[in-house]
C-alpha atoms as a PDB file:
ATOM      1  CA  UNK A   1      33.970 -55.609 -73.355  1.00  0.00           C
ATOM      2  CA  UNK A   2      30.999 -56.367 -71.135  1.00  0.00           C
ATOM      3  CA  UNK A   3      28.031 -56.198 -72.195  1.00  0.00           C
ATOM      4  CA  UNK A   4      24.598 -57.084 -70.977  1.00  0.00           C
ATOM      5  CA  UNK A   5      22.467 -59.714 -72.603  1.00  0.00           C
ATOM      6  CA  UNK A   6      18.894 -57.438 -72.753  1.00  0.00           C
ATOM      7  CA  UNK A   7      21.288 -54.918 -74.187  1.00  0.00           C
ATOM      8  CA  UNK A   8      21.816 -57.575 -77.226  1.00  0.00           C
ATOM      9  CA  UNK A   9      18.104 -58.372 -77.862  1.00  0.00           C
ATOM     10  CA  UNK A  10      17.051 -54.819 -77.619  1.00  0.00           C
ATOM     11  CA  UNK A  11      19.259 -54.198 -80.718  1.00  0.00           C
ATOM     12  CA  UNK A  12      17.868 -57.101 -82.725  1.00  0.00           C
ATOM     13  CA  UNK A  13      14.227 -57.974 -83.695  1.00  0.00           C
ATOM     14  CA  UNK A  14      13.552 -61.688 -83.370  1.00  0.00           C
ATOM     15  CA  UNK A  15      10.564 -64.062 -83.497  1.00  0.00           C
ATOM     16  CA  UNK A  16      12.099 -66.409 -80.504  1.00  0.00           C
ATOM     17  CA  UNK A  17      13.550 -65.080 -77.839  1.00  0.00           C
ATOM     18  CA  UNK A  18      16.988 -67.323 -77.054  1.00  0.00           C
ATOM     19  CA  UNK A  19      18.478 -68.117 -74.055  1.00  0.00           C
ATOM     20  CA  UNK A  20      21.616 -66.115 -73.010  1.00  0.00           C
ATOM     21  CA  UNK A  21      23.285 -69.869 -73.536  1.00  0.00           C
ATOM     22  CA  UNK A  22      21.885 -69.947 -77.504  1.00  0.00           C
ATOM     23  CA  UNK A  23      22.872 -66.158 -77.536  1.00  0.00           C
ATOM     24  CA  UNK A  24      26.773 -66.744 -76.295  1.00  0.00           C
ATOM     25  CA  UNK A  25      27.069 -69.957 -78.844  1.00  0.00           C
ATOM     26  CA  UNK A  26      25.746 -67.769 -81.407  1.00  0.00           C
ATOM     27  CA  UNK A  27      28.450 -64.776 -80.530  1.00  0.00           C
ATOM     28  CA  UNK A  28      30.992 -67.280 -80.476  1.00  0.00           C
ATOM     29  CA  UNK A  29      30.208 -69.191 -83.472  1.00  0.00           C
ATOM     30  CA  UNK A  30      30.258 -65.940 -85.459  1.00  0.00           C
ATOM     31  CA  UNK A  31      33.938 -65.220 -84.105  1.00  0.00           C
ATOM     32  CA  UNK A  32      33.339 -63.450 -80.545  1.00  0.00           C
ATOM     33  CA  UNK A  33      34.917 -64.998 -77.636  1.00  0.00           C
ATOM     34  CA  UNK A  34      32.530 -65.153 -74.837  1.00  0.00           C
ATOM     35  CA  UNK A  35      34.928 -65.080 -71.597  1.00  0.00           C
ATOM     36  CA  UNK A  36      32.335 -65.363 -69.056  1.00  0.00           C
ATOM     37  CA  UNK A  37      28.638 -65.382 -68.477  1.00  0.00           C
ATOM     38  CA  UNK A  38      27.564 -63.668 -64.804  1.00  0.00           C
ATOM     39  CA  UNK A  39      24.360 -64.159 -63.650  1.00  0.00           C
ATOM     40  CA  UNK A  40      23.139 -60.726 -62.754  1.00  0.00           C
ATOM     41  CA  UNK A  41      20.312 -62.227 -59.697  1.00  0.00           C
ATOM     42  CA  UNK A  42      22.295 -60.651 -56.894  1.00  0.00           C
ATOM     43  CA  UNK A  43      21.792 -64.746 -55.471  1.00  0.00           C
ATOM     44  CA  UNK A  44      18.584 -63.888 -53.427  1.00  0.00           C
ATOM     45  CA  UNK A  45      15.011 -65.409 -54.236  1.00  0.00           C
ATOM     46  CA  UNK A  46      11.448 -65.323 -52.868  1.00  0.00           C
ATOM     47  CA  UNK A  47      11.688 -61.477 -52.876  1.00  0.00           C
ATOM     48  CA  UNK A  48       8.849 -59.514 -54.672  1.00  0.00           C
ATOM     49  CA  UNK A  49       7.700 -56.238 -55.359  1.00  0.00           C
ATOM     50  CA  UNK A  50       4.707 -55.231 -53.164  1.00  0.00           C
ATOM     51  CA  UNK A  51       2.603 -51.959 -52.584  1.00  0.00           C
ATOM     52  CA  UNK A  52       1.853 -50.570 -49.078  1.00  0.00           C
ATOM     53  CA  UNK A  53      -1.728 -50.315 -48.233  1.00  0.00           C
ATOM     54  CA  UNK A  54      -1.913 -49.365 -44.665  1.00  0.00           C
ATOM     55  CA  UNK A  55       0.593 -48.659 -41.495  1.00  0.00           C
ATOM     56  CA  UNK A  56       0.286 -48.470 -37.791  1.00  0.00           C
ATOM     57  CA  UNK A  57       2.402 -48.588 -35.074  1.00  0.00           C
ATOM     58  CA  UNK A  58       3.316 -51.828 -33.400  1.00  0.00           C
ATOM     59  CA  UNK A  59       1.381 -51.837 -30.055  1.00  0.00           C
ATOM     60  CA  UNK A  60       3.829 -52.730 -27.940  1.00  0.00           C
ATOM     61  CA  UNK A  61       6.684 -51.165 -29.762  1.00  0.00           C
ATOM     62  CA  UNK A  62       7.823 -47.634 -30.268  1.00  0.00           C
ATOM     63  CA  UNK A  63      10.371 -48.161 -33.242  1.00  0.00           C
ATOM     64  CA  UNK A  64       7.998 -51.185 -35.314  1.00  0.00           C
ATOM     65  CA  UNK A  65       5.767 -50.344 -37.712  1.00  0.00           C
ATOM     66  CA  UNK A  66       3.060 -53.264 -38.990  1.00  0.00           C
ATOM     67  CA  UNK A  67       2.584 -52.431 -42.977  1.00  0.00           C
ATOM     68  CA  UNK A  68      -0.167 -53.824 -45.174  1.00  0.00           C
ATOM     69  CA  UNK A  69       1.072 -55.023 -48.294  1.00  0.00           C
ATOM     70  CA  UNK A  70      -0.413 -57.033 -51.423  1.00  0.00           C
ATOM     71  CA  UNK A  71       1.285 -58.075 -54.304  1.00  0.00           C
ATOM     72  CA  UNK A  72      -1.965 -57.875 -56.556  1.00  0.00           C
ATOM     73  CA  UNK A  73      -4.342 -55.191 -57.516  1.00  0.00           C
ATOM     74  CA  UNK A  74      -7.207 -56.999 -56.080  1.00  0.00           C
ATOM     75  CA  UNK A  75      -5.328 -59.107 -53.533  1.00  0.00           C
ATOM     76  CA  UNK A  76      -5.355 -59.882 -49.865  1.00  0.00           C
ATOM     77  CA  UNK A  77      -3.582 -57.540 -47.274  1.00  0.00           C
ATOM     78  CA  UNK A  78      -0.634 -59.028 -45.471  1.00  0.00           C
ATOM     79  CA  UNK A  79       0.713 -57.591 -42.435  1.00  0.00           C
ATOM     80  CA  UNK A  80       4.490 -57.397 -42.263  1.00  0.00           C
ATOM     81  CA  UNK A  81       6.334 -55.940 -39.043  1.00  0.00           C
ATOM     82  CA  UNK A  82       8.460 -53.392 -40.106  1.00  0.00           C
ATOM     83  CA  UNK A  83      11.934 -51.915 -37.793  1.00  0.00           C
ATOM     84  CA  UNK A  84      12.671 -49.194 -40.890  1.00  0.00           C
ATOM     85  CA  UNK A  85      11.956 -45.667 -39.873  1.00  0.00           C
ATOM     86  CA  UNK A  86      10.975 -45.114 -43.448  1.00  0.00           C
ATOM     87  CA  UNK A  87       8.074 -47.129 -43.848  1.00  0.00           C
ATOM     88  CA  UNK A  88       6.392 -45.123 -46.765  1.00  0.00           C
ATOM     89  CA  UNK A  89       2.729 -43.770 -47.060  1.00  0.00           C
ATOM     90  CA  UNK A  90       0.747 -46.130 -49.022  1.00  0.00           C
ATOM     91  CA  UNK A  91       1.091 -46.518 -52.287  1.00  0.00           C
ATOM     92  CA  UNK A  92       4.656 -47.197 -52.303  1.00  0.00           C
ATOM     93  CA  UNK A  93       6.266 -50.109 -53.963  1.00  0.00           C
ATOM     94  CA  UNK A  94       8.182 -51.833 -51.702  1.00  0.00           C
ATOM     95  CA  UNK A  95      10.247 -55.253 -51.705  1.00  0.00           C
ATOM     96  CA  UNK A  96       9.508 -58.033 -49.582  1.00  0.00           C
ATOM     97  CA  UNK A  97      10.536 -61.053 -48.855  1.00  0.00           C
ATOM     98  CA  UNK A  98       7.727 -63.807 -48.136  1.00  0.00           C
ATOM     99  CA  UNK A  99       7.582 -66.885 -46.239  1.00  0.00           C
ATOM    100  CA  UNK A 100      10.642 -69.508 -48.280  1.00  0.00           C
ATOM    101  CA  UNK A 101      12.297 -66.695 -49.388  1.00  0.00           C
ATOM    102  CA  UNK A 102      15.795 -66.760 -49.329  1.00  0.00           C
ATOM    103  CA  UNK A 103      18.549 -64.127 -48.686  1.00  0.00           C
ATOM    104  CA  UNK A 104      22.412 -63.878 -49.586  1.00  0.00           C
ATOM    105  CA  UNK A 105      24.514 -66.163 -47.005  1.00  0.00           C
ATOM    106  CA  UNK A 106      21.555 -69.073 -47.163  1.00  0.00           C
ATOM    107  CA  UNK A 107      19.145 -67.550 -44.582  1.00  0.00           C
ATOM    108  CA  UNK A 108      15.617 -69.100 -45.659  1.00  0.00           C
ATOM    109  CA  UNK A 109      12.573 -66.822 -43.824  1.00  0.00           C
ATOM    110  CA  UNK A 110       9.775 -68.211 -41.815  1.00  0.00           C
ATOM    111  CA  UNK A 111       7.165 -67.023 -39.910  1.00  0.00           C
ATOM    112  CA  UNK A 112       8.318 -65.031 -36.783  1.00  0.00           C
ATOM    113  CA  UNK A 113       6.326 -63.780 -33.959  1.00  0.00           C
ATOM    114  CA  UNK A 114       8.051 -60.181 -33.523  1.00  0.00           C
ATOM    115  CA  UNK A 115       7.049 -58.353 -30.082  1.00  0.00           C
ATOM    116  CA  UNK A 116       3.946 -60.425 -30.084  1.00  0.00           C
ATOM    117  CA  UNK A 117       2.595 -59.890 -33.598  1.00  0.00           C
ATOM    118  CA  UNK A 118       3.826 -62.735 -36.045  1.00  0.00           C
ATOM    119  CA  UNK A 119       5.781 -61.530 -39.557  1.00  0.00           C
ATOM    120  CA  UNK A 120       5.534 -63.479 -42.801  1.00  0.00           C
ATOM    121  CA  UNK A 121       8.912 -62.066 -43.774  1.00  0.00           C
ATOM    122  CA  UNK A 122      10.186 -58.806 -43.824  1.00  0.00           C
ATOM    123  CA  UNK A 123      10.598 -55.928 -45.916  1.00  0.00           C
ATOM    124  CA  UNK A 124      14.043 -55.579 -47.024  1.00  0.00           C
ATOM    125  CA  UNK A 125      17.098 -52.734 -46.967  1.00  0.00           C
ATOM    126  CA  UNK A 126      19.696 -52.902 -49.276  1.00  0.00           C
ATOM    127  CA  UNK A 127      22.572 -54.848 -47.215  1.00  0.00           C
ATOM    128  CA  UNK A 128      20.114 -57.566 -46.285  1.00  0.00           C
ATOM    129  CA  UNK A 129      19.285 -58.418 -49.748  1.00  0.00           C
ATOM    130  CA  UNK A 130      23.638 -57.860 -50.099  1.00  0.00           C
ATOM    131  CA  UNK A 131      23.079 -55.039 -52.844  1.00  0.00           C
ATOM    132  CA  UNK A 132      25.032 -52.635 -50.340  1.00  0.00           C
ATOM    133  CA  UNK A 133      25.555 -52.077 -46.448  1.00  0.00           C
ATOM    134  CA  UNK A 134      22.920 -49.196 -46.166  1.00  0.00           C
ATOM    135  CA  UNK A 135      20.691 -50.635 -43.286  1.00  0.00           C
ATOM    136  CA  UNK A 136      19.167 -47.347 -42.822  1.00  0.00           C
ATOM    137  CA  UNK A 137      15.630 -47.875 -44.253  1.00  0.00           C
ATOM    138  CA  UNK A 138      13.884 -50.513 -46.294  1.00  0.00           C
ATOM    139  CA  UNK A 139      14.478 -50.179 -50.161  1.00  0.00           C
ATOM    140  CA  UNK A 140      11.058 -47.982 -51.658  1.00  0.00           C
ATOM    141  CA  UNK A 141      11.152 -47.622 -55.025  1.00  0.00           C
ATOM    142  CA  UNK A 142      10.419 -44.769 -57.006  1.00  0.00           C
ATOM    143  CA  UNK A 143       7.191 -42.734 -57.456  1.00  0.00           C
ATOM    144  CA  UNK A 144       7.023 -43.608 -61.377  1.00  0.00           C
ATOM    145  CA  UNK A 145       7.966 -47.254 -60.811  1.00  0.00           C
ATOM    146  CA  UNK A 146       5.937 -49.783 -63.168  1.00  0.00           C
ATOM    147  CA  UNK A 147       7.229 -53.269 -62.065  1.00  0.00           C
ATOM    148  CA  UNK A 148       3.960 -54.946 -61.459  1.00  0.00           C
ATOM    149  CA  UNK A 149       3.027 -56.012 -58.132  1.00  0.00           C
ATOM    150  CA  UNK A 150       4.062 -59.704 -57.166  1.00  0.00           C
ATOM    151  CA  UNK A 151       6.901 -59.443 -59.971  1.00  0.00           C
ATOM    152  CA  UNK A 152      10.142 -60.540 -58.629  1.00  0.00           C
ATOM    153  CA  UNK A 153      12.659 -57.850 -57.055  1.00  0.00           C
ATOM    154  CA  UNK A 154      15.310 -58.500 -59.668  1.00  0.00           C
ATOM    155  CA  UNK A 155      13.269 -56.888 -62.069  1.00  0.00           C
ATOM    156  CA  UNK A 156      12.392 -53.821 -60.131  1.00  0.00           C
ATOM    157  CA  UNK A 157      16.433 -53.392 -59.468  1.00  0.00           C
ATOM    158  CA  UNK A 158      17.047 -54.686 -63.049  1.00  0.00           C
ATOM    159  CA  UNK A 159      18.755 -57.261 -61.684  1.00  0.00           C
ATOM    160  CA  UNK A 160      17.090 -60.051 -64.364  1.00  0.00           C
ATOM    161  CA  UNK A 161      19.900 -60.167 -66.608  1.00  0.00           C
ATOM    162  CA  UNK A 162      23.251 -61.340 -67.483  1.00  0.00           C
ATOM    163  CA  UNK A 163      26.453 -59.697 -68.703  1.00  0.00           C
ATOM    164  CA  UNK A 164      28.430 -61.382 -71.102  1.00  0.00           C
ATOM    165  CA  UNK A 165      31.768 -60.585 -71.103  1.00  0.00           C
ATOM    166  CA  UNK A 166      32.881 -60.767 -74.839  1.00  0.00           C
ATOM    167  CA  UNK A 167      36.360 -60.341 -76.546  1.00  0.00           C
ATOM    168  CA  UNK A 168      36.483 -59.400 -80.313  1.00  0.00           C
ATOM    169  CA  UNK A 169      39.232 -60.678 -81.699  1.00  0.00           C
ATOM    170  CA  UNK A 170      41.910 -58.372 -83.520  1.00  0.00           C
ATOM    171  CA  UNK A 171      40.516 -59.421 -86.471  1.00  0.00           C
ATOM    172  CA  UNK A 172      37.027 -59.020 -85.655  1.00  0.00           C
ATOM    173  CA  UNK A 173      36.836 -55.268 -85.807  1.00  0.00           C
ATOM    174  CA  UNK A 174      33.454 -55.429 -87.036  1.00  0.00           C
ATOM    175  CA  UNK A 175      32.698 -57.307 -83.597  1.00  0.00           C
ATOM    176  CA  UNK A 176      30.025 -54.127 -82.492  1.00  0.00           C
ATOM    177  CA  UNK A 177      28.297 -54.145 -85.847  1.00  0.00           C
ATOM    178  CA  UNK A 178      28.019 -58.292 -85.746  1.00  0.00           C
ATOM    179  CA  UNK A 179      25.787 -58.427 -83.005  1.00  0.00           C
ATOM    180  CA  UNK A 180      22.461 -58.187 -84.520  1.00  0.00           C
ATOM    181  CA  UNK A 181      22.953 -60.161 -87.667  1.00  0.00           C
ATOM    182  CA  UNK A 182      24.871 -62.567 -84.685  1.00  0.00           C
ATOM    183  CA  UNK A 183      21.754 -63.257 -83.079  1.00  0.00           C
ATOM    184  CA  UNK A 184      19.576 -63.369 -85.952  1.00  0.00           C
ATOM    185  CA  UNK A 185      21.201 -67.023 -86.687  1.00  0.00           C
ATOM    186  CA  UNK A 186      20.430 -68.524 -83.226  1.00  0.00           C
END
């Protein structure tokens, strides 16, 4: 069965919190087999969750946008250029990756003067961050969203977590009830 690791911890109340390593020796030390361990990151970094705060047109391009964005209450504006035709009003949560960041397939963003106005990354759509091929927009998250500002995109797309892929043995039936008294000895 697969199962993923916040799942685990938000069954059981502990004082530490242990890794998903501690966790899976745990499991298995109790009489689970732990089959695999999968990273659930989506293998991008440098990508963060950001609020609009102002748009424009590009002035010397019909189809760019240049978006304000801050990734703290009180923070600094930083303008992005934008190619998505829905660049939300602001307000919206949106993800962006900075300056270092780094996308699935290695690409590492820098700087880039775009139709004369220089980007410090981009805001990202689904198939460049390889969650999908929709290249129709930029990802915006949801009205009720309450991923803080500057927190990294995995955890907007609950992506900061791992599944654990766990066999209970035939004679292990009790395998589902284990888990929190499992843990408990980590």
């Amino acid at each position: 069965m697969q199962v993923l690791w916040s799942w685990v911890l938000e069954l059981v109340d502990l004082d530490k919190q242990p890794t998903v390593e501690e966790g899976a020796r745990a499991l298995t030390r109790a009489g689970l087999e732990i089959e695999g361990m999968t990273n659930l990151d989506a293998g991008f970094s440098g990508v963060v969750v950001a609020q609009v705060v102002a748009k424009r047109p590009h002035p010397q391009a019909d189809k760019l946008t240049l978006v304000d964005v801050i990734t703290e209450r009180d923070g600094q504006a930083t303008q992005v250029v934008c190619g998505a035709p829905n660049v939300p009003a602001p307000g919206r949560k949106v993800l962006w990756a900075q300056i270092g960041a780094t996308l699935p397939g290695g690409l590492t963003l820098a700087e880039k003067p775009v139709k004369g106005v220089v980007s410090p990354g981009m805001l990202c759509a689904e198939d460049e961050l390889g969650l999908g091929d929709d290249h129709a927009g930029i990802i915006v998250l949801g009205e009720d969203d309450t991923t803080p500002l500057g927190a990294p995109a995995q955890q907007a797309l609950f992506l900061d977590d791992w599944m654990l892929e766990v066999n209970a043995p035939a004679n292990r039936g009790d395998g589902a009830t284990l888990t929190p008294s499992i843990v408990r000895a980590v």
